[in-house]
C-alpha atoms as a PDB file:
ATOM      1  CA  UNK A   1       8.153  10.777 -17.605  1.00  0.00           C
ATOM      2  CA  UNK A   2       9.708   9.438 -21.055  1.00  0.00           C
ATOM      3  CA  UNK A   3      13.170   7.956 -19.559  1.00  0.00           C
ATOM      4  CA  UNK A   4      14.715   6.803 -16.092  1.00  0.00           C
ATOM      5  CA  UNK A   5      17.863   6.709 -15.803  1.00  0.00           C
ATOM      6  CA  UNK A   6      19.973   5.077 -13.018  1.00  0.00           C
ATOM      7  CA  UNK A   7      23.469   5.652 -11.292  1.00  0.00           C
ATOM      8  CA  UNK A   8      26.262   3.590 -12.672  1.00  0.00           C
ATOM      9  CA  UNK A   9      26.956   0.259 -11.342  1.00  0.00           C
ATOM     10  CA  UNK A  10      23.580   0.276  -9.590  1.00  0.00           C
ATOM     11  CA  UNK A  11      23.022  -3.360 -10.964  1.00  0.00           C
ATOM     12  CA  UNK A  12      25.483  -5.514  -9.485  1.00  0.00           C
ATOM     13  CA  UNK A  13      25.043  -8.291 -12.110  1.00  0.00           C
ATOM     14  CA  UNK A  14      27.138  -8.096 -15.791  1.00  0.00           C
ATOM     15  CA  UNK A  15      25.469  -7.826 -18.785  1.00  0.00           C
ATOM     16  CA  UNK A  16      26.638 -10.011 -21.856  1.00  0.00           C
ATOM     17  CA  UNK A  17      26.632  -9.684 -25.493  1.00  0.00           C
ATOM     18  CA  UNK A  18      24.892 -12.576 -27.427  1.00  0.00           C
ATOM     19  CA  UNK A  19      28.212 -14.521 -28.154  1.00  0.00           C
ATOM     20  CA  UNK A  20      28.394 -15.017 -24.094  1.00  0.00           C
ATOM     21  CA  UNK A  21      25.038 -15.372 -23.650  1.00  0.00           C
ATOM     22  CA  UNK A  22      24.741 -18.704 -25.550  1.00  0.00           C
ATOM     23  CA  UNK A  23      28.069 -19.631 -23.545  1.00  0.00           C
ATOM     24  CA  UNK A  24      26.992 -18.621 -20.315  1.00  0.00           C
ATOM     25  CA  UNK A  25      23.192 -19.483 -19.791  1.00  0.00           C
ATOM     26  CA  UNK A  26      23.353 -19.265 -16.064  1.00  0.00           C
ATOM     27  CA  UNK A  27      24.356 -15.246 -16.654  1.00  0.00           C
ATOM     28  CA  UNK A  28      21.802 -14.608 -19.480  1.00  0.00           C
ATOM     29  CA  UNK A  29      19.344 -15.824 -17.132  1.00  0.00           C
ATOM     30  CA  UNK A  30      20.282 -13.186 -14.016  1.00  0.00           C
ATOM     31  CA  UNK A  31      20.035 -10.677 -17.076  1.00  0.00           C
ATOM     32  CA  UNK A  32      16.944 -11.208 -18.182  1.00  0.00           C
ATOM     33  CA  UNK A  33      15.573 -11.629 -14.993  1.00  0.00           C
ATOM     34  CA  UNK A  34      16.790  -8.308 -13.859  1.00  0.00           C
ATOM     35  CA  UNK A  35      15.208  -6.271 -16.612  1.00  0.00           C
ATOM     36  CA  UNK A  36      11.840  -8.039 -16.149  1.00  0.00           C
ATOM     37  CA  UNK A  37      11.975  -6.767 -12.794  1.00  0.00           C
ATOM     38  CA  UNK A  38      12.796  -3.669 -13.914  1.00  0.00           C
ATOM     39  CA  UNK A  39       9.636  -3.943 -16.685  1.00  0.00           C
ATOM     40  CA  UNK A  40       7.234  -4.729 -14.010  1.00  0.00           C
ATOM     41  CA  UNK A  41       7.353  -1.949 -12.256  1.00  0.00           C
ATOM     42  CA  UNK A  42       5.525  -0.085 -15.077  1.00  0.00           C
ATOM     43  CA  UNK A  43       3.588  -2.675 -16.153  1.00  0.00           C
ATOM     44  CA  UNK A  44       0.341  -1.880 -17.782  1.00  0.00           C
ATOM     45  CA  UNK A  45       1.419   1.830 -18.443  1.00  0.00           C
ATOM     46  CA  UNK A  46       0.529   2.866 -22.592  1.00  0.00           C
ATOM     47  CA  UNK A  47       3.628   4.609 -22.678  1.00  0.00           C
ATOM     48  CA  UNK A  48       5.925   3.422 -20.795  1.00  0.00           C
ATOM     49  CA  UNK A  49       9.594   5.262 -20.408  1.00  0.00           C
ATOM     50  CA  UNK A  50      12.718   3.947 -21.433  1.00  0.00           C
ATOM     51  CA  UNK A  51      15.552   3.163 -18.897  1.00  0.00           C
ATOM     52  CA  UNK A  52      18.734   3.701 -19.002  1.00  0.00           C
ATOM     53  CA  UNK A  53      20.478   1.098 -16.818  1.00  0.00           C
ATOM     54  CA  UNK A  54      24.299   1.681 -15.882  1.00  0.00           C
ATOM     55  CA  UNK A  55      25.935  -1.929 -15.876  1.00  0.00           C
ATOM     56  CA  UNK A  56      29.158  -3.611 -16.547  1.00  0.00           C
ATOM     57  CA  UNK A  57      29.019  -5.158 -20.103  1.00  0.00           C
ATOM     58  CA  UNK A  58      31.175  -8.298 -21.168  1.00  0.00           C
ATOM     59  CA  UNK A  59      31.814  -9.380 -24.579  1.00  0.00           C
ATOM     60  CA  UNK A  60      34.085 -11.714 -26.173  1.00  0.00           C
ATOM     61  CA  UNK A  61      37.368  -9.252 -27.911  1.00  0.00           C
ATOM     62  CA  UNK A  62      38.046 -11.938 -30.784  1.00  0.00           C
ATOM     63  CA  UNK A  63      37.913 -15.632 -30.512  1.00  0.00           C
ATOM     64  CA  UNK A  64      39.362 -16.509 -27.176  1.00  0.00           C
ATOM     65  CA  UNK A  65      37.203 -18.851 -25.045  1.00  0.00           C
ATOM     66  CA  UNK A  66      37.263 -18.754 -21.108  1.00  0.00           C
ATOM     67  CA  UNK A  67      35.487 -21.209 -18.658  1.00  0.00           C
ATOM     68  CA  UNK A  68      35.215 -17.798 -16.170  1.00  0.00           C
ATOM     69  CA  UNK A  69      33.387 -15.279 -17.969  1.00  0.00           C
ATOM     70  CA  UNK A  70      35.459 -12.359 -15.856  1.00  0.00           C
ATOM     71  CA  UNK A  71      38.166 -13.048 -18.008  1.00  0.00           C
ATOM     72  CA  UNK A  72      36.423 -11.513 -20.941  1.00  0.00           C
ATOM     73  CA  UNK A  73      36.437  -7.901 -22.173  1.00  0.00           C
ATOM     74  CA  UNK A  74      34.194  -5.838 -20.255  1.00  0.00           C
ATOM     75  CA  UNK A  75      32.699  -1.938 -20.562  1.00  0.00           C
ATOM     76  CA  UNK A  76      31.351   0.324 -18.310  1.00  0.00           C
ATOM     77  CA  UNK A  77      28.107   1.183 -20.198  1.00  0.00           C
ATOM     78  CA  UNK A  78      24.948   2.943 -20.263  1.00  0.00           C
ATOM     79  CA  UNK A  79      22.009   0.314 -21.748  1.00  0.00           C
ATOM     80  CA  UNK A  80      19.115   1.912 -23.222  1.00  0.00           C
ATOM     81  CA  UNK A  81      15.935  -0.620 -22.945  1.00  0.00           C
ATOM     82  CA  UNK A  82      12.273  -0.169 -23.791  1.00  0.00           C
ATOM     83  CA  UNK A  83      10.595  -2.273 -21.200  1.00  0.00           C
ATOM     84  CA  UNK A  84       7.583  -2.933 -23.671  1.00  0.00           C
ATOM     85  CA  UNK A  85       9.837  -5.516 -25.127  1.00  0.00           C
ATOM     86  CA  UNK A  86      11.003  -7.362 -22.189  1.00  0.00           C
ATOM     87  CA  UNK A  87       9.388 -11.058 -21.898  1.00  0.00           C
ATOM     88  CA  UNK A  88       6.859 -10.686 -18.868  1.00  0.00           C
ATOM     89  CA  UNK A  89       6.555 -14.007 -17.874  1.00  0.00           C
ATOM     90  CA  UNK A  90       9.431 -14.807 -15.367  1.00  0.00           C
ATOM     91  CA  UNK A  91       8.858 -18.744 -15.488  1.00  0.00           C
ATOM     92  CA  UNK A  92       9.311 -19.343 -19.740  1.00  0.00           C
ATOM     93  CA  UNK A  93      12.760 -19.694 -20.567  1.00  0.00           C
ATOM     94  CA  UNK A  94      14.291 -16.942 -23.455  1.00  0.00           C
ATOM     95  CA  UNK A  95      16.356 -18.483 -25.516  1.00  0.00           C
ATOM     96  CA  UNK A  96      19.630 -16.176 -26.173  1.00  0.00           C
ATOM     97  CA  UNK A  97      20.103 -14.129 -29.647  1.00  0.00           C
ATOM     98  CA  UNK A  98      21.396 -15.103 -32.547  1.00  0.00           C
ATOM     99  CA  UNK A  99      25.261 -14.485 -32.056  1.00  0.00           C
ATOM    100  CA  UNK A 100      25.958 -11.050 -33.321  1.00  0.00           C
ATOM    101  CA  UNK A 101      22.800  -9.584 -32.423  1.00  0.00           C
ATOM    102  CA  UNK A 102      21.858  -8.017 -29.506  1.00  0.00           C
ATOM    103  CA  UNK A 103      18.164  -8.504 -27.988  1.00  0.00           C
ATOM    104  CA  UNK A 104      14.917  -6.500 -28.939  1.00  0.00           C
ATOM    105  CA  UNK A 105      14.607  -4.740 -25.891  1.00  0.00           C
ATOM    106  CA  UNK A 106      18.140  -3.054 -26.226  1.00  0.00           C
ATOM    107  CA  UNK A 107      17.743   0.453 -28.096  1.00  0.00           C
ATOM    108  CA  UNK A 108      21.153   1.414 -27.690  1.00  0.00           C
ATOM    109  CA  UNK A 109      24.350   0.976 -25.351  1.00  0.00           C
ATOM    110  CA  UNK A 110      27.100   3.733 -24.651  1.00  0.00           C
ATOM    111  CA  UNK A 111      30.462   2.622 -23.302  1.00  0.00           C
ATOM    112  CA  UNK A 112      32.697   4.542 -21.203  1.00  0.00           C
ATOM    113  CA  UNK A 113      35.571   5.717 -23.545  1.00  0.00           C
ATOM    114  CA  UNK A 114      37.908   7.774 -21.374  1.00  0.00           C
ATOM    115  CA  UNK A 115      38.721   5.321 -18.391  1.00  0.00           C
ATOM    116  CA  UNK A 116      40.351   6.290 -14.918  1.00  0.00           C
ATOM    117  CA  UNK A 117      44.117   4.685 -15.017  1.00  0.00           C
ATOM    118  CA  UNK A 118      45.279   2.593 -12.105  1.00  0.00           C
ATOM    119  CA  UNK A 119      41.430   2.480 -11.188  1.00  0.00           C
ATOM    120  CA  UNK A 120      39.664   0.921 -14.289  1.00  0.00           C
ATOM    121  CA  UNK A 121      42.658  -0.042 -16.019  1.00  0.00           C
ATOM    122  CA  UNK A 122      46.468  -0.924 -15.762  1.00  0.00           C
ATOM    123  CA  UNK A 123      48.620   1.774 -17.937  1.00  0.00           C
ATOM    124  CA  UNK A 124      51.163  -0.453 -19.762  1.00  0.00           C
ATOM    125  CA  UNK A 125      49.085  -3.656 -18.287  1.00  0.00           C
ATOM    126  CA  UNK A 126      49.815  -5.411 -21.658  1.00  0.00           C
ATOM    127  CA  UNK A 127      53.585  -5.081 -21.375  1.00  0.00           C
ATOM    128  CA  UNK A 128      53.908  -5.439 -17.843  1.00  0.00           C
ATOM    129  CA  UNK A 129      51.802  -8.349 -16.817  1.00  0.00           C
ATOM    130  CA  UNK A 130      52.272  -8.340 -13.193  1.00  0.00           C
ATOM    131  CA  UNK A 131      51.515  -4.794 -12.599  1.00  0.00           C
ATOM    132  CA  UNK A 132      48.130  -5.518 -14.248  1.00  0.00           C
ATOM    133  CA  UNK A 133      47.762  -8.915 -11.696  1.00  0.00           C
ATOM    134  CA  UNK A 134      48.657  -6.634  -8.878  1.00  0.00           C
ATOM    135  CA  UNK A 135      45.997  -4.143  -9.401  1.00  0.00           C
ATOM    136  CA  UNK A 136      43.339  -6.627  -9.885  1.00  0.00           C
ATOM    137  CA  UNK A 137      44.201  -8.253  -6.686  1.00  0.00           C
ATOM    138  CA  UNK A 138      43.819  -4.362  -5.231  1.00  0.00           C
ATOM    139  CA  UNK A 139      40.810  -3.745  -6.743  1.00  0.00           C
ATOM    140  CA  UNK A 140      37.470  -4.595  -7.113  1.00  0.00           C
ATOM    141  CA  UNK A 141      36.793  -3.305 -10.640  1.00  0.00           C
ATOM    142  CA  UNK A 142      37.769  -5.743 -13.433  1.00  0.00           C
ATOM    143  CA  UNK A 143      40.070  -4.387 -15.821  1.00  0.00           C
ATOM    144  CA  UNK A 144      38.072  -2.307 -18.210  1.00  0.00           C
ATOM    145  CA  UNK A 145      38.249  -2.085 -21.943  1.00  0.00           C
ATOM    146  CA  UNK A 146      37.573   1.408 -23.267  1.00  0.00           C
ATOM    147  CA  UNK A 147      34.793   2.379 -25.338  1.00  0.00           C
ATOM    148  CA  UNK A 148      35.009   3.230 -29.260  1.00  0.00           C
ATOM    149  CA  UNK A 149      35.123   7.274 -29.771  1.00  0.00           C
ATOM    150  CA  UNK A 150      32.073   8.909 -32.175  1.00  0.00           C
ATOM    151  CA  UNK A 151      29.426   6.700 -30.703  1.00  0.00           C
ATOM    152  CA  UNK A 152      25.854   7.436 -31.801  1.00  0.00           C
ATOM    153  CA  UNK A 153      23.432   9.916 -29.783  1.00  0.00           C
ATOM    154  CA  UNK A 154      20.836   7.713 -27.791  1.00  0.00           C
ATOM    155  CA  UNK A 155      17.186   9.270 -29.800  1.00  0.00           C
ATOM    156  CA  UNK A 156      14.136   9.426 -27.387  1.00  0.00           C
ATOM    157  CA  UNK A 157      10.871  10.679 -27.556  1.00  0.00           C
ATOM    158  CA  UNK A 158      10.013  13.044 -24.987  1.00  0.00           C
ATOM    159  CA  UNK A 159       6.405  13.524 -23.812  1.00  0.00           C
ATOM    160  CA  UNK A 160       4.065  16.198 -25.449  1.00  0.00           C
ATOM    161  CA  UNK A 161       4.424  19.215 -24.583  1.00  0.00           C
ATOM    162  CA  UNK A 162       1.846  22.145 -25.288  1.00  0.00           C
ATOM    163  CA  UNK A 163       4.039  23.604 -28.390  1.00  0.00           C
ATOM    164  CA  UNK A 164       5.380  21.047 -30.167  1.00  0.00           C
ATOM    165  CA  UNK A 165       3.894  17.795 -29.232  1.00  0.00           C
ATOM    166  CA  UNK A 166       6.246  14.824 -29.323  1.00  0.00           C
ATOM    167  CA  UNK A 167       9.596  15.480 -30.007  1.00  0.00           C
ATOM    168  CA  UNK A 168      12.796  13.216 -30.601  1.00  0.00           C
ATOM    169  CA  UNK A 169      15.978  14.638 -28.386  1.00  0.00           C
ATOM    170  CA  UNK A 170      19.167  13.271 -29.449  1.00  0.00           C
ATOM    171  CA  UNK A 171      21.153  12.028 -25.503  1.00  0.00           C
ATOM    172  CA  UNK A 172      24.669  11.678 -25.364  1.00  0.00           C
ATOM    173  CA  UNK A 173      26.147  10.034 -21.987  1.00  0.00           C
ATOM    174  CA  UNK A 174      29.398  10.786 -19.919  1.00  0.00           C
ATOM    175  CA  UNK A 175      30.178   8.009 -17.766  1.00  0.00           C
ATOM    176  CA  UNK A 176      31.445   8.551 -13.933  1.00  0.00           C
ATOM    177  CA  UNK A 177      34.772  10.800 -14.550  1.00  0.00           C
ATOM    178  CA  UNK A 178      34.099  11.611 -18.252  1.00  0.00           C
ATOM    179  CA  UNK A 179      32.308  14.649 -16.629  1.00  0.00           C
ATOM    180  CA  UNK A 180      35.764  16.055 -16.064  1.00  0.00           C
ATOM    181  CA  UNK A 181      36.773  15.761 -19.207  1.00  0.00           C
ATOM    182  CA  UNK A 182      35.321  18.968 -21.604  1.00  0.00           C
ATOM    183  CA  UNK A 183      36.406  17.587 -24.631  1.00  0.00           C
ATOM    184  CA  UNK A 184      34.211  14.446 -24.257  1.00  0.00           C
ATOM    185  CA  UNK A 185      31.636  16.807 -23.727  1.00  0.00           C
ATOM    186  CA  UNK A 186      31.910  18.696 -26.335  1.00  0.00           C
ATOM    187  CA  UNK A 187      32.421  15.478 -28.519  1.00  0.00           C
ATOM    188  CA  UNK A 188      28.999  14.774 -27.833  1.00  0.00           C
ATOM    189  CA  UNK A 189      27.580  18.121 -28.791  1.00  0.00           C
ATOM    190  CA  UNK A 190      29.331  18.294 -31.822  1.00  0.00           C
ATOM    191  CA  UNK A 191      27.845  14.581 -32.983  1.00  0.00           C
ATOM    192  CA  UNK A 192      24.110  16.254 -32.522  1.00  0.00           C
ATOM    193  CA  UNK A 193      23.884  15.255 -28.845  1.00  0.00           C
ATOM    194  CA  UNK A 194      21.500  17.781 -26.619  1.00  0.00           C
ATOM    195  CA  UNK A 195      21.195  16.504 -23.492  1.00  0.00           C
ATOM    196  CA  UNK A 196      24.083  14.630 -21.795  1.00  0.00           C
ATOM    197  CA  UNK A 197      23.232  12.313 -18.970  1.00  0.00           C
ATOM    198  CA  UNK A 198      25.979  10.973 -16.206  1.00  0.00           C
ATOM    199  CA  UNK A 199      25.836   8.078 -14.484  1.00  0.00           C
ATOM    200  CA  UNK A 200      28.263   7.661 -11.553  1.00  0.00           C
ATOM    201  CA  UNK A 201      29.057   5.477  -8.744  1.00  0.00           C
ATOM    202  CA  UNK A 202      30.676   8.398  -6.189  1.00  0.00           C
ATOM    203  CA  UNK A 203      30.629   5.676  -2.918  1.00  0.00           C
ATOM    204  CA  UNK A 204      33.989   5.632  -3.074  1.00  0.00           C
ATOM    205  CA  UNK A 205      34.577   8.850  -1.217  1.00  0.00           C
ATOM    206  CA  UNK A 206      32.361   8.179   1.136  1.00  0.00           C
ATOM    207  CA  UNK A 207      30.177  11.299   3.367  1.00  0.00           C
ATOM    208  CA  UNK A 208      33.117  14.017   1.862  1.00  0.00           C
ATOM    209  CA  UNK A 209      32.698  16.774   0.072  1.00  0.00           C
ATOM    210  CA  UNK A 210      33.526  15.166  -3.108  1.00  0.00           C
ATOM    211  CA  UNK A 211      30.215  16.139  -4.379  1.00  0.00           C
ATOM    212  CA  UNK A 212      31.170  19.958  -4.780  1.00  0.00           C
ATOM    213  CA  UNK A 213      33.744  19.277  -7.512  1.00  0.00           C
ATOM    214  CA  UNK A 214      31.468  17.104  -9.379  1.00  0.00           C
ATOM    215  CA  UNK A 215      28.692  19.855  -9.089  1.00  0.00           C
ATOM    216  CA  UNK A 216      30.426  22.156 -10.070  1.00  0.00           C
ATOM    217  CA  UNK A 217      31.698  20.404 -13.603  1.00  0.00           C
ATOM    218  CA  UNK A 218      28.397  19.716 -14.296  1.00  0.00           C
ATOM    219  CA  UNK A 219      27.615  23.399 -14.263  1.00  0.00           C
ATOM    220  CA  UNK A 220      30.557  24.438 -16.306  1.00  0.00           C
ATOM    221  CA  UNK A 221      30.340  21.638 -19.169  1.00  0.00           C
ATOM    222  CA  UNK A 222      26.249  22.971 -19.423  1.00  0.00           C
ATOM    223  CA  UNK A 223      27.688  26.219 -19.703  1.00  0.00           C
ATOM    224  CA  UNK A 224      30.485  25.396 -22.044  1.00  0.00           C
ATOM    225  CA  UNK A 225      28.424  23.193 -24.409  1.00  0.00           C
ATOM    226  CA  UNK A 226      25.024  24.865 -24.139  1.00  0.00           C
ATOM    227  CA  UNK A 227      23.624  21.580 -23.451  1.00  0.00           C
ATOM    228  CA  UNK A 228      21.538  20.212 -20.629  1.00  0.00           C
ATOM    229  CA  UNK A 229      23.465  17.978 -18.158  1.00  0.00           C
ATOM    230  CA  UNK A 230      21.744  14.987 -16.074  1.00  0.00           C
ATOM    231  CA  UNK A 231      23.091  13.716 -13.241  1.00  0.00           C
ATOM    232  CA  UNK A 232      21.911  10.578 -11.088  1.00  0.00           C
ATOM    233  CA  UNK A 233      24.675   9.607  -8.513  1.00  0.00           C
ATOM    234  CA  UNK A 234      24.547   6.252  -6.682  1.00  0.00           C
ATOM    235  CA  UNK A 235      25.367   8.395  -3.218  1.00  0.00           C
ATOM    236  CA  UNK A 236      24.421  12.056  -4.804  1.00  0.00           C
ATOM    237  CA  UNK A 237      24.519  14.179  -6.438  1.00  0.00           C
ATOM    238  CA  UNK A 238      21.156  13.904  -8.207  1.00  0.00           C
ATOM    239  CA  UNK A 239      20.333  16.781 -10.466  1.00  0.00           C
ATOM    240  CA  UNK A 240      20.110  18.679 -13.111  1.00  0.00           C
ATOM    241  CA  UNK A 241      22.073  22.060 -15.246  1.00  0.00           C
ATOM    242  CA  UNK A 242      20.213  23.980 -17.711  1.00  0.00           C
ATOM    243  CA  UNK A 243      22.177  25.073 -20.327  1.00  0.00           C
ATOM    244  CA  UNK A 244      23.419  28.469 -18.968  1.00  0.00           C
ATOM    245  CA  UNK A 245      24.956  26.210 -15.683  1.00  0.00           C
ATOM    246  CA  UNK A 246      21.985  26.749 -13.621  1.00  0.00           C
ATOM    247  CA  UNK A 247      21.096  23.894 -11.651  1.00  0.00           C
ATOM    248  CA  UNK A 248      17.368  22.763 -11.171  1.00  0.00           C
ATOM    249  CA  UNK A 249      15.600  19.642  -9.219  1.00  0.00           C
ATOM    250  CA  UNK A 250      16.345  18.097  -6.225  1.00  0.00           C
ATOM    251  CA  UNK A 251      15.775  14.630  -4.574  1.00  0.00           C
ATOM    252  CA  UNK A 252      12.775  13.405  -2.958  1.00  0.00           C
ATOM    253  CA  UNK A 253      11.656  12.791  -0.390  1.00  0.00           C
ATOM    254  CA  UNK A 254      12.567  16.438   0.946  1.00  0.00           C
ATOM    255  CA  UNK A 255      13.853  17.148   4.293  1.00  0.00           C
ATOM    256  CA  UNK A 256      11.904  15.325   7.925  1.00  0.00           C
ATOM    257  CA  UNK A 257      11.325  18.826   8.601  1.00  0.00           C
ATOM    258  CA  UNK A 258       8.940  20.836   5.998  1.00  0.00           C
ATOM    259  CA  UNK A 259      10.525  24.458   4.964  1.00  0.00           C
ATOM    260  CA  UNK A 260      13.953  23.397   6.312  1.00  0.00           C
ATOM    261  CA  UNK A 261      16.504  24.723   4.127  1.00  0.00           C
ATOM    262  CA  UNK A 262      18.086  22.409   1.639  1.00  0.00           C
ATOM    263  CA  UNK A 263      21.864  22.529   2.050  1.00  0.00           C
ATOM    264  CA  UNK A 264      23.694  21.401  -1.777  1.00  0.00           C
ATOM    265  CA  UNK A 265      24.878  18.294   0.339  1.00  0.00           C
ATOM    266  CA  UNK A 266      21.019  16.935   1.462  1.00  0.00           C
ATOM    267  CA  UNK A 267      20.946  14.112  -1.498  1.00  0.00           C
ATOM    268  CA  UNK A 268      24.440  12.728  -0.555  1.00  0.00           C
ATOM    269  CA  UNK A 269      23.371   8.804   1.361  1.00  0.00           C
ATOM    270  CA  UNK A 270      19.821   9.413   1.096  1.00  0.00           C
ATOM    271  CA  UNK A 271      16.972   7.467  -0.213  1.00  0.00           C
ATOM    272  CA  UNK A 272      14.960   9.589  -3.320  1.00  0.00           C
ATOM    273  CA  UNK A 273      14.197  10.750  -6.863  1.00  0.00           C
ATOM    274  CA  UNK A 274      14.374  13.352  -8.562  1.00  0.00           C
ATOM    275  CA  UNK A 275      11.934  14.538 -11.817  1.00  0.00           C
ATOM    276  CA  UNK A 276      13.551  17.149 -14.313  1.00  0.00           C
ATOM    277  CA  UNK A 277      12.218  18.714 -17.231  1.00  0.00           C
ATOM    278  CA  UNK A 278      14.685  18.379 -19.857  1.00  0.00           C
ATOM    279  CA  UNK A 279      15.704  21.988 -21.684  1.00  0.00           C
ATOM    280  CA  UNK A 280      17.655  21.969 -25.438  1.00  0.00           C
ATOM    281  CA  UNK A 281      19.406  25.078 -26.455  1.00  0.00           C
ATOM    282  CA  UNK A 282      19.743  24.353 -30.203  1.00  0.00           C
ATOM    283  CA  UNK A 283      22.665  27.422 -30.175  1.00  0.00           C
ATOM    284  CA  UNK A 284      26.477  26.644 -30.561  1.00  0.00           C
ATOM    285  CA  UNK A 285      28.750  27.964 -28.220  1.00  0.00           C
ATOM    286  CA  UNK A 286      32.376  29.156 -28.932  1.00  0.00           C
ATOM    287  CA  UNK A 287      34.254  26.212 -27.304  1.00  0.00           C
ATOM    288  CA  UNK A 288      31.968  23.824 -29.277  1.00  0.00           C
ATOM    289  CA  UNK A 289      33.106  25.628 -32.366  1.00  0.00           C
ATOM    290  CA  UNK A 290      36.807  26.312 -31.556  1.00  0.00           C
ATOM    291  CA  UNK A 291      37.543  23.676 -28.704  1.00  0.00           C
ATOM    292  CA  UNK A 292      40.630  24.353 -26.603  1.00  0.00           C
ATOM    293  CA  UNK A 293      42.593  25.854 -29.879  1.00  0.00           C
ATOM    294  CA  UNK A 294      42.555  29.388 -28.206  1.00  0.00           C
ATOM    295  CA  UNK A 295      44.214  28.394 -25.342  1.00  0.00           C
ATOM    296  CA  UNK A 296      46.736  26.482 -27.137  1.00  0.00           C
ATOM    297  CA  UNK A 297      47.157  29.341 -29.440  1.00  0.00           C
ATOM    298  CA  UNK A 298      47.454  31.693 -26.014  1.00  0.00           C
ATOM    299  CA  UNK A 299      50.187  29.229 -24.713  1.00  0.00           C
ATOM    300  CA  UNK A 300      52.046  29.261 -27.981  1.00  0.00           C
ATOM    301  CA  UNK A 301      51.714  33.333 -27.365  1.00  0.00           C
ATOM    302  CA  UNK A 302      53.099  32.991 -23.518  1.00  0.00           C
ATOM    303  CA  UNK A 303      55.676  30.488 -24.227  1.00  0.00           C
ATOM    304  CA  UNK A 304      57.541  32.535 -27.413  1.00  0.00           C
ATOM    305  CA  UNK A 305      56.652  35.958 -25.814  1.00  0.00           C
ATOM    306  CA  UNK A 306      59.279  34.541 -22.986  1.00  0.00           C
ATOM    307  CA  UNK A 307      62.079  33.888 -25.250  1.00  0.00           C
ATOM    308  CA  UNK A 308      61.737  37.208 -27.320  1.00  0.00           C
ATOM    309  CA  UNK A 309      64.077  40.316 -25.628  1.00  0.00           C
ATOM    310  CA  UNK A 310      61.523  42.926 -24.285  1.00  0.00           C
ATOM    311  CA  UNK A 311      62.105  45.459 -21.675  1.00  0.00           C
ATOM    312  CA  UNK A 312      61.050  43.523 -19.106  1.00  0.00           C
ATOM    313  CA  UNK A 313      64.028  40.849 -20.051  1.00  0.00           C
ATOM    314  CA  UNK A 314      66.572  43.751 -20.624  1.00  0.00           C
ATOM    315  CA  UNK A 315      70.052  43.907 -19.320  1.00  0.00           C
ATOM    316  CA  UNK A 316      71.519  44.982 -16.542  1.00  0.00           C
ATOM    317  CA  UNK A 317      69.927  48.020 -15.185  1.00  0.00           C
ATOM    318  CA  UNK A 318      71.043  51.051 -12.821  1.00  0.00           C
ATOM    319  CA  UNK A 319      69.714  51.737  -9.341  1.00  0.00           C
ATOM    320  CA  UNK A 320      68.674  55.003  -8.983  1.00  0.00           C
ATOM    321  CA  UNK A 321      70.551  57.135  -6.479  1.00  0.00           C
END
């Protein structure tokens, strides 16, 4: 195993960038303390794999100062951290970076760019102030800033494999309901990315079948993109798509019963894991090429094809007798 990654929001905690972190010691400290948690549990291991931690990230937008740190800008992110790096010892205090850099132990951090409105932010919420107080009374997700478009490809070494030994995958990561979205997708492919990875919190729909939808995206933007798609779900699903759409690994534990048939809904509320190989396709496909030009271009055909005269827009016709 070279990488774990987690659901979204599984850490209940905010991280900080290094300008709050010196502001808010209290907070740095709950950080820290979470990924040396996180570090012990593969402790002692030569190589051990990266995580990729889904978390809420504040940082400071310019030069405001607030005593209450929720009032700053926050992400929904994806943190990559190498756990090698992570202080050990729980009881020595770590001072904060330098402002402007970010800690050692962070590789890499992808924020969510295309953001769920009404849910995880307040459409005109800068010109109409107390629709944007209403909905944060409503809801329990702070008003999210959205991520900068063209970020960078997370690059981690895989384990060796019999043909090639190590080799360095370029990740790209679609957060929650960026899965939905093919062009963020195919963003990702087109800046090198081979292996997207989705993080989501899905509790919100509770036991429904909310899961199928989200399946079947996964499938299509594989398909679409040629790329491998990675899913861990905080309530399911938890899988994987090959390139081609086919999905592979399930979570563990399996079923109380051995042999008993595994129904596409048995990782929704359930305890597990799941361990995928990961699978690059280094062919294009046309939608990564073209995007959705052709179907603009067939709408364009459609919508001036209806204004032209044609026989089946001709005039007045005779009944036959």
């Amino acid at each position: 195993v070279f990488a774990v990654l987690w659901p979204e929001t599984m850490i209940p905690w905010e991280f900080v960038d290094s300008e709050l972190a010196n502001r808010f010691p209290d907070v740095w400290e709950t950080e820290l303390r979470i990924l040396q948690n996180v570090a012990s549990t593969v402790a002692g291991e030569e190589a051990p794999p990266a995580f990729l931690l889904g978390a809420v990230y504040q940082f400071r937008r310019g030069d405001e100062r607030h005593g209450w740190i929720g009032r700053y800008g926050a992400h929904d992110s994806c943190l990559l951290v190498d756990p090698a790096l992570v202080p050990s010892a729980l009881e020595d205090p770590v001072p904060p970076p330098p402002p402007g850099a970010r800690p050692p132990w962070e590789r890499g951090r992808h924020d969510k760019v295309v953001l769920v409105p009404g849910g995880e932010y307040t459409p005109l919420g800068d010109v109409l102030v107390p629709l944007r107080w209403f909905r944060s009374l409503v809801s329990v997700i702070p008003e999210l800033d959205p991520g900068e478009r063209g970020q960078t490809p997370f690059e981690l070494r895989t384990s060796p494999s019999r043909h090639d030994g190590d080799t360095t995958v370029p990740f790209g990561t679609v957060i929650c309901f960026e899965l939905m979205f093919p062009s963020a997708c195919r963003d990702w492919r087109g800046r090198g990315a081979e292996v997207l990875l989705n993080t989501a919190n899905d509790a919100w729909f509770g036991p429904t079948g909310f899961r199928a939808p989200i399946r079947a995206a996964a499938a299509l933007r594989a398909a679409e993109t040629a790329t491998s798609v990675v899913v861990a779900g905080n309530t399911g699903p938890t899988s994987a798509w090959t390139p081609t759409g086919r999905a592979y690994g399930r979570l563990r534990p399996p079923p109380p019963n051995a042999g008993e048939a595994i129904s596409p809904d048995d990782d929704t509320f359930r305890e597990g894991w799941t361990s995928v190989p990961v699978v690059t396709d280094p062919a294009s496909t046309p939608y990564v090429r073209m995007g959705d030009a052709p179907l603009f271009a067939l709408l364009v055909l459609v919508f001036v094809g209806g204004l032209l005269p044609g026989p089946w827009r001709g005039g007045r016709g005779t009944m036959p007798s």
